[in-house]
N, C-alpha and C. Protein backbone atom coordinates (compact mmCIF):
# COMPACT_ATOMS: atom_id res chain seq x y z
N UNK A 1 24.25 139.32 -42.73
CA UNK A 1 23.96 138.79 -44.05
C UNK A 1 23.21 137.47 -43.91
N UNK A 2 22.02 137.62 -44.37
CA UNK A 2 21.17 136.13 -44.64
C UNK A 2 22.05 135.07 -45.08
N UNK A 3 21.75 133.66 -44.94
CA UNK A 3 22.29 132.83 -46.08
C UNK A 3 22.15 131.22 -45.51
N UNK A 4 21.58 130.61 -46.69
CA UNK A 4 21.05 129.65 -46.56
C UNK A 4 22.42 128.94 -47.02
N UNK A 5 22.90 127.58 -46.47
CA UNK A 5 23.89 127.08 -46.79
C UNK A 5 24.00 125.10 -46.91
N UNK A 6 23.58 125.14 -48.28
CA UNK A 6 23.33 123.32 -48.47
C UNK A 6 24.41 122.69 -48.27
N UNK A 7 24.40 121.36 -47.85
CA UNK A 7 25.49 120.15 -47.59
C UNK A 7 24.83 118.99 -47.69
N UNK A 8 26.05 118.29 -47.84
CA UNK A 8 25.71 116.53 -47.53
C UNK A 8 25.42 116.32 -48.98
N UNK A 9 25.93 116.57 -49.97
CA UNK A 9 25.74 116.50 -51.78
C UNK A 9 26.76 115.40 -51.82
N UNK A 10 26.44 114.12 -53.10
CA UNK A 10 27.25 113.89 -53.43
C UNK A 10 27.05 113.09 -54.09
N UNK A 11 28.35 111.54 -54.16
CA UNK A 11 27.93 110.47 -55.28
C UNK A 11 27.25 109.23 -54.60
N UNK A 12 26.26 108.96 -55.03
CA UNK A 12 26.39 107.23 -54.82
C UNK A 12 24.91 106.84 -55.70
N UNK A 13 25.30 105.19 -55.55
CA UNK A 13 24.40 104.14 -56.40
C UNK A 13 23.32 104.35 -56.62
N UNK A 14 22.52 104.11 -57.09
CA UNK A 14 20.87 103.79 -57.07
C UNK A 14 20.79 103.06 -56.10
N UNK A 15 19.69 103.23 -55.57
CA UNK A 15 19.07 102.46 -54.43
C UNK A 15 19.80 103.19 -53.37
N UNK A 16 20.54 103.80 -52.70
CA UNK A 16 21.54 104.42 -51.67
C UNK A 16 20.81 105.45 -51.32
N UNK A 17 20.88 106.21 -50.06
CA UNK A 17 20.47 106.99 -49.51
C UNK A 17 21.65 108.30 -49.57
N UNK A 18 21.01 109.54 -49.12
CA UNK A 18 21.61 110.77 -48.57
C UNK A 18 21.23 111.38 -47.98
N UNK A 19 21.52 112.54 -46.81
CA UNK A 19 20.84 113.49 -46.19
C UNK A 19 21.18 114.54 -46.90
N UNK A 20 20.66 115.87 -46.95
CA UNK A 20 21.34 116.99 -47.01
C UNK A 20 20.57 117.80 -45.96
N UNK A 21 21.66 119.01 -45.78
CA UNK A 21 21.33 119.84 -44.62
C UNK A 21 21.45 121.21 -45.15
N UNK A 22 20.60 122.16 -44.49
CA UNK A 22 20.38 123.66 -44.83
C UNK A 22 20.62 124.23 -43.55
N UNK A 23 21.41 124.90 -43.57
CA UNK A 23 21.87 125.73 -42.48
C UNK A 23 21.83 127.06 -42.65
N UNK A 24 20.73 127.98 -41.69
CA UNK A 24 20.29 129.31 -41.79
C UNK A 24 21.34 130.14 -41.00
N UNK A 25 22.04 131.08 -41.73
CA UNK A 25 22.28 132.15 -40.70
C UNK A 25 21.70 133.73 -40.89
N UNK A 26 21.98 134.47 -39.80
CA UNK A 26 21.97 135.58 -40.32
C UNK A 26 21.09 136.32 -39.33
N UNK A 27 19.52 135.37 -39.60
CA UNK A 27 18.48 135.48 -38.72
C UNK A 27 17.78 134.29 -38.62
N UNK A 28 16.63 134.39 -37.46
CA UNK A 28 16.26 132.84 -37.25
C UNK A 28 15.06 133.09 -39.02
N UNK A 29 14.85 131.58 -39.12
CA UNK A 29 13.89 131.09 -40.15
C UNK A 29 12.58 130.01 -39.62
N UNK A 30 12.72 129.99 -38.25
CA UNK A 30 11.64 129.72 -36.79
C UNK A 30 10.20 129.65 -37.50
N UNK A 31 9.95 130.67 -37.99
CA UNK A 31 8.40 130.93 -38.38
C UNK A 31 8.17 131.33 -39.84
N UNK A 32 9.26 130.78 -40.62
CA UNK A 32 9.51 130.43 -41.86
C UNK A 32 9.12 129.20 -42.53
N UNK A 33 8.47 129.08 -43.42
CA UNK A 33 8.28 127.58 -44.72
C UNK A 33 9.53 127.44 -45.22
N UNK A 34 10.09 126.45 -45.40
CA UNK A 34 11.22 125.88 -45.90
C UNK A 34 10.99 124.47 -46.58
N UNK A 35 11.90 124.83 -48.00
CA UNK A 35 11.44 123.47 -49.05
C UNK A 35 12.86 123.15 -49.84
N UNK A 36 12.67 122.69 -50.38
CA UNK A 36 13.78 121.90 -51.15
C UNK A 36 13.35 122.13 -52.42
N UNK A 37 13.86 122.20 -53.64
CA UNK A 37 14.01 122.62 -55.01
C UNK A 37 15.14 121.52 -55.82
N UNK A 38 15.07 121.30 -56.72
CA UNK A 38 15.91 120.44 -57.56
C UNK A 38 16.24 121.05 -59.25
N UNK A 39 17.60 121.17 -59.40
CA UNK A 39 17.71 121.39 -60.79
C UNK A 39 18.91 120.34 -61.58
N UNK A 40 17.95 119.87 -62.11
CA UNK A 40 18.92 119.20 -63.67
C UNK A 40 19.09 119.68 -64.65
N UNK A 41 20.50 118.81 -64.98
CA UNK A 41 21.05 119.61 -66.53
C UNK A 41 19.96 119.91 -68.00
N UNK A 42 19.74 121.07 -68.26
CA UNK A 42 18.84 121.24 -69.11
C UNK A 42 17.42 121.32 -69.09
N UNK A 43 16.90 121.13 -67.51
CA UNK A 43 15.61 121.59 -67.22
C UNK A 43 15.52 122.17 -66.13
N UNK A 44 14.26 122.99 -65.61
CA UNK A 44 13.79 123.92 -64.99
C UNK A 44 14.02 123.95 -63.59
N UNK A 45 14.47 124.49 -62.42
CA UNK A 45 14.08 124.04 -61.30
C UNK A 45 12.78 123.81 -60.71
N UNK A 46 12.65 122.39 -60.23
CA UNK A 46 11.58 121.94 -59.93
C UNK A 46 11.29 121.63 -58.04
N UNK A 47 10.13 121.87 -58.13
CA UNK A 47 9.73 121.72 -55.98
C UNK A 47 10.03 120.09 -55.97
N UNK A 48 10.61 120.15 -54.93
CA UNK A 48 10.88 118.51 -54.09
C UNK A 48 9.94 118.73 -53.52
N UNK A 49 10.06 119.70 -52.04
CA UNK A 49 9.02 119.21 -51.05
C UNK A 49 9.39 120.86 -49.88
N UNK A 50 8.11 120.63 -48.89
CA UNK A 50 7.92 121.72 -48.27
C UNK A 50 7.66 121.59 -46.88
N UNK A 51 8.13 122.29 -45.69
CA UNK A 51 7.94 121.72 -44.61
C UNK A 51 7.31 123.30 -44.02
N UNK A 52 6.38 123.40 -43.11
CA UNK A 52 5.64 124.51 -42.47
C UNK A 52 6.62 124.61 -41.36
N UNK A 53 6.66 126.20 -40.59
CA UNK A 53 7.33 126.76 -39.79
C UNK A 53 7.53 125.39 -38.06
N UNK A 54 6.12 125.19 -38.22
CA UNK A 54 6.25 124.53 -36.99
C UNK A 54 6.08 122.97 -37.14
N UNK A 55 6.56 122.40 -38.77
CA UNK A 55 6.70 121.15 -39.05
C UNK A 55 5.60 120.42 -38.89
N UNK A 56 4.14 121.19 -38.47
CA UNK A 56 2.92 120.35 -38.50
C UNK A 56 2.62 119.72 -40.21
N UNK A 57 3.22 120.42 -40.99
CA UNK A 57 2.24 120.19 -42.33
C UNK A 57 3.81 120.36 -43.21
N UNK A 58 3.64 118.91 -44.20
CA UNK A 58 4.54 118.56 -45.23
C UNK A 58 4.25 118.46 -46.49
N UNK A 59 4.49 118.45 -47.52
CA UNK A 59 3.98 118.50 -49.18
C UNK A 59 5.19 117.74 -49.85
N UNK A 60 4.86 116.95 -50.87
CA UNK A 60 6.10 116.22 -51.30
C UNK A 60 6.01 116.44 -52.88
N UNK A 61 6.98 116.14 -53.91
CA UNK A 61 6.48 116.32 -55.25
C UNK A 61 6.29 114.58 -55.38
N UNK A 62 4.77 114.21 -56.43
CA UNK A 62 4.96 112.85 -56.92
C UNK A 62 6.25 112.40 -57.08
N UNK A 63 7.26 112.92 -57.54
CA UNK A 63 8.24 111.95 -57.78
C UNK A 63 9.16 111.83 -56.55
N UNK A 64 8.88 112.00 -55.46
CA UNK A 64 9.93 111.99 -54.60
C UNK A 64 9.11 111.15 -53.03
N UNK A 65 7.93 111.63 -53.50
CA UNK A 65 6.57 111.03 -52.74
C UNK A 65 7.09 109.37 -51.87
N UNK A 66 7.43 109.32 -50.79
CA UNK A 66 7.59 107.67 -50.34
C UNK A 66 9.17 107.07 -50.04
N UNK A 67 9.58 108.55 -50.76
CA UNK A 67 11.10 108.16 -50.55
C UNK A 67 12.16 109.44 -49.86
N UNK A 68 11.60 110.42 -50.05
CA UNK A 68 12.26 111.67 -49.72
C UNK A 68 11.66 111.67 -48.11
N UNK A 69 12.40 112.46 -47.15
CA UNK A 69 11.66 113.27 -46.03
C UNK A 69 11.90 114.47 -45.81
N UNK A 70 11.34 115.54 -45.25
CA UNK A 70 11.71 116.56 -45.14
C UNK A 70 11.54 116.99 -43.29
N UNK A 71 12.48 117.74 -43.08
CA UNK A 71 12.37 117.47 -41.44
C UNK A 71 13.28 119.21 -40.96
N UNK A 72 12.74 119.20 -39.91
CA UNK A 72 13.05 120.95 -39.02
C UNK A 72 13.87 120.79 -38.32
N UNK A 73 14.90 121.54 -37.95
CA UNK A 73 15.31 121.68 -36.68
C UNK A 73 15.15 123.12 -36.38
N UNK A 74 14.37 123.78 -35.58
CA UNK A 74 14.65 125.22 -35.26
C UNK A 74 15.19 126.18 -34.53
N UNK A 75 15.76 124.96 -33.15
CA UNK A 75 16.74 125.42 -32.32
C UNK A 75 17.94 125.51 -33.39
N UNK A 76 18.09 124.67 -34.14
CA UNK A 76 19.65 124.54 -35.09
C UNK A 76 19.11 125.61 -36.52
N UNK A 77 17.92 125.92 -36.56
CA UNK A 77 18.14 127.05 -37.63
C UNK A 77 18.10 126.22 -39.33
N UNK A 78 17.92 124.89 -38.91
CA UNK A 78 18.60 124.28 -40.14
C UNK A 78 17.15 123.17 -40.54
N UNK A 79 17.15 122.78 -42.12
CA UNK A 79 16.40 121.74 -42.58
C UNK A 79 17.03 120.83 -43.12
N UNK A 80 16.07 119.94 -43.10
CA UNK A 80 17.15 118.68 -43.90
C UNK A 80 16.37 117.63 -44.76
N UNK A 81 16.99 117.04 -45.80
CA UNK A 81 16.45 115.87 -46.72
C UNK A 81 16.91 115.34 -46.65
N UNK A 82 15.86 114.07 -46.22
CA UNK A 82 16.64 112.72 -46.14
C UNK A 82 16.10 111.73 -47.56
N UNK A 83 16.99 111.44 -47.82
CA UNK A 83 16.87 110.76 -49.45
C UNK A 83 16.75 109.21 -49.71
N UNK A 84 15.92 108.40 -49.61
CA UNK A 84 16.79 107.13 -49.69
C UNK A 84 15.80 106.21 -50.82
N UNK A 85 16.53 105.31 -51.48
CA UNK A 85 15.60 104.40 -52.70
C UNK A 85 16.27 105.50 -53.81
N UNK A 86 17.03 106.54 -53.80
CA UNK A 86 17.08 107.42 -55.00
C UNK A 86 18.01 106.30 -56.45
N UNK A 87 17.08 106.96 -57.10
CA UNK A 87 17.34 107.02 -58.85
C UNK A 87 18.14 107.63 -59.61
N UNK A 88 18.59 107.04 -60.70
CA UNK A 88 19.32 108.31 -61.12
C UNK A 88 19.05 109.34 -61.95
N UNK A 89 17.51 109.38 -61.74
CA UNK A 89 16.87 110.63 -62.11
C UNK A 89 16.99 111.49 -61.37
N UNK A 90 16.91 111.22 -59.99
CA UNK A 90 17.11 112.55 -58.60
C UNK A 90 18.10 113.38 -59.37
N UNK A 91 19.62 112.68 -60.18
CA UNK A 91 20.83 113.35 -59.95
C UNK A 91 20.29 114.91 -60.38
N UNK A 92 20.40 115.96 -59.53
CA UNK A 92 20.31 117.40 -59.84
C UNK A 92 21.14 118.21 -58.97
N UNK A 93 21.44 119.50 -59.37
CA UNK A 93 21.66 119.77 -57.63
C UNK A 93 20.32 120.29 -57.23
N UNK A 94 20.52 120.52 -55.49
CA UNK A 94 19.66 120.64 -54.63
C UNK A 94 19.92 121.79 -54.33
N UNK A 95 18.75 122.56 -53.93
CA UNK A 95 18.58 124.02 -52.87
C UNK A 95 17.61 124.36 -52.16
N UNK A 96 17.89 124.52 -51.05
CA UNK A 96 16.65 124.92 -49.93
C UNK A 96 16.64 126.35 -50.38
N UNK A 97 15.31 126.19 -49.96
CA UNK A 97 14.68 128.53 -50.41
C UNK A 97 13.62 127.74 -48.71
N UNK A 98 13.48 129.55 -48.55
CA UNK A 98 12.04 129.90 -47.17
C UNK A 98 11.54 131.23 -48.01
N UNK A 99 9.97 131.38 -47.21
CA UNK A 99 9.43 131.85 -47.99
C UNK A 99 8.56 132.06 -46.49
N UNK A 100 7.26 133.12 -46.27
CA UNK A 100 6.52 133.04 -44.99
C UNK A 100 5.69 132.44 -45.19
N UNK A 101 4.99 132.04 -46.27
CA UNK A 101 4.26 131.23 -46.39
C UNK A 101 4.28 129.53 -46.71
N UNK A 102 3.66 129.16 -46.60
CA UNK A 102 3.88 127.42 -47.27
C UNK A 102 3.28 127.37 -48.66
N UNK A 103 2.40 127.84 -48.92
CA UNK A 103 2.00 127.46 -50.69
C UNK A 103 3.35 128.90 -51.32
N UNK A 104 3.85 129.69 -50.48
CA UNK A 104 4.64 130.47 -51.57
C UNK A 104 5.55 129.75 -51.89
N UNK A 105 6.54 128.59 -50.86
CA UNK A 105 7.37 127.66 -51.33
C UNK A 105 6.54 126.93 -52.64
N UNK A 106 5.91 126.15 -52.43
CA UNK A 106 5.53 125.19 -53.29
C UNK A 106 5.15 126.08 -54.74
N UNK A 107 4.52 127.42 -54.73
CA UNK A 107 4.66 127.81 -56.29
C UNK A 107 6.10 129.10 -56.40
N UNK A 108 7.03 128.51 -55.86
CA UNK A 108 8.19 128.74 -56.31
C UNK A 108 8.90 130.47 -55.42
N UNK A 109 7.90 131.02 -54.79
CA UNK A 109 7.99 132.14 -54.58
C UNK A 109 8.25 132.59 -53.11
N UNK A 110 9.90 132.32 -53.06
CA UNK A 110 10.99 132.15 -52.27
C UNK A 110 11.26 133.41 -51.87
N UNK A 111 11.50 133.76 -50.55
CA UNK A 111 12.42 134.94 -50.30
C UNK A 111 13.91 134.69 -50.10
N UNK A 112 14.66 133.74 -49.82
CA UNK A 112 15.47 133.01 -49.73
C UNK A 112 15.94 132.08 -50.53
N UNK A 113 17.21 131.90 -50.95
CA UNK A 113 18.09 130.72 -51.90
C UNK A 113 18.92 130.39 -51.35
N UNK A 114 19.54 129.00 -51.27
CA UNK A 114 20.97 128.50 -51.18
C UNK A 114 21.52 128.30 -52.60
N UNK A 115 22.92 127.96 -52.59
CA UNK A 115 23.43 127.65 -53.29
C UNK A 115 23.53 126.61 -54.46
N UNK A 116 22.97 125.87 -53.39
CA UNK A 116 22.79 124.20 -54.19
C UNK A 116 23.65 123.35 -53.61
N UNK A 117 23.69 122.13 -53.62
CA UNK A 117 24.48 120.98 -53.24
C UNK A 117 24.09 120.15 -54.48
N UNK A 118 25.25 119.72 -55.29
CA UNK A 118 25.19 118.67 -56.19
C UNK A 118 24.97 117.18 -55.45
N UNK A 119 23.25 116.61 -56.01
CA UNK A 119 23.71 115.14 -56.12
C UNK A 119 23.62 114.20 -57.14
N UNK A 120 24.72 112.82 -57.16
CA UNK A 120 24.83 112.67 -58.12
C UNK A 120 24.28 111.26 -57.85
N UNK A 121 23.51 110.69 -58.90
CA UNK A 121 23.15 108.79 -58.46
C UNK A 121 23.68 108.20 -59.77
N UNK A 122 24.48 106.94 -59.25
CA UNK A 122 24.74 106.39 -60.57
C UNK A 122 24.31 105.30 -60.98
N UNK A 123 24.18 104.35 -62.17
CA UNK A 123 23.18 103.54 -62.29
C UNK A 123 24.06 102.43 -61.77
C-alpha cells in the first residue's frame, strides 16, 4: 500500500519556525516530483512549493517565497519543509502529493496525497 505520511505539525508564534516531514512508503518516490500543498479553513487547497526528483530544480508559491524550503531525501524516501519567519496566515494544514512530473505538482495534478499535518501560528 502506497502512502505518503506528514509530521512535525503544530503550534507556535509568529515569527517561529517548523519542519515538517513526508515519509513515503510502499514504493520508492526516487524519480518522483514532490510538493507541498496548504489548506485553510474555508479556502481552496493551495501549492506551497515543488521539489524535482533529483532536487536540481525548486518552485516556491509568492507567499512562502524567502521563507519556506523545500528539501529531498531519497535514500530516506522522505521530503521535508522547513518553515521559518511564519505568519499566521500559513496556519493551514499541510500535505505533500508526488506526481512524475514537476509542472503536474505545481498545477495540482498529483498521483499521490498525504493526510495533512495541521499547522497552527499564533499572533
Amino acid at each position: 500500500q502506497v502512502q505518503l505520511v506528514e509530521s512535525g505539525g503544530g503550534l507556535v508564534q509568529a515569527g517561529g519556525s517548523l519542519r515538517l516531514s513526508c515519509a513515503a512508503s510502499g514504493r520508492t518516490f526516487s524519480r518522483d516530483a514532490m510538493g507541498w500543498f496548504r489548506q485553510a479553513p474555508g479556502k481552496e487547497r493551495e501549492f506551497v512549493a515543488v521539489i524535482s526528483w533529483n532536487s536540481g530544480s525548486t518552485y516556491y508559491a509568492d507567499s512562502v517565497k524567502g521563507r519556506f524550503t523545500i528539501s529531498r531525501d531519497n535514500a530516506k524516501n522522505t521530503v521535508y519543509l522547513q518553515m521559518n519567519s511564519l505568519r499566521p496566515e500559513d496556519t493551514a494544514v499541510y500535505y505533500c502529493a508526488a506526481a512524475k512530473q514537476y509542472t503536474d505538482v505545481i498545477r495540482r495534478f498529483c498521483d499521490y496525497w498525504g493526510q495533512g499535518t495541521q499547522v497552527t501560528v499564533s499572533s
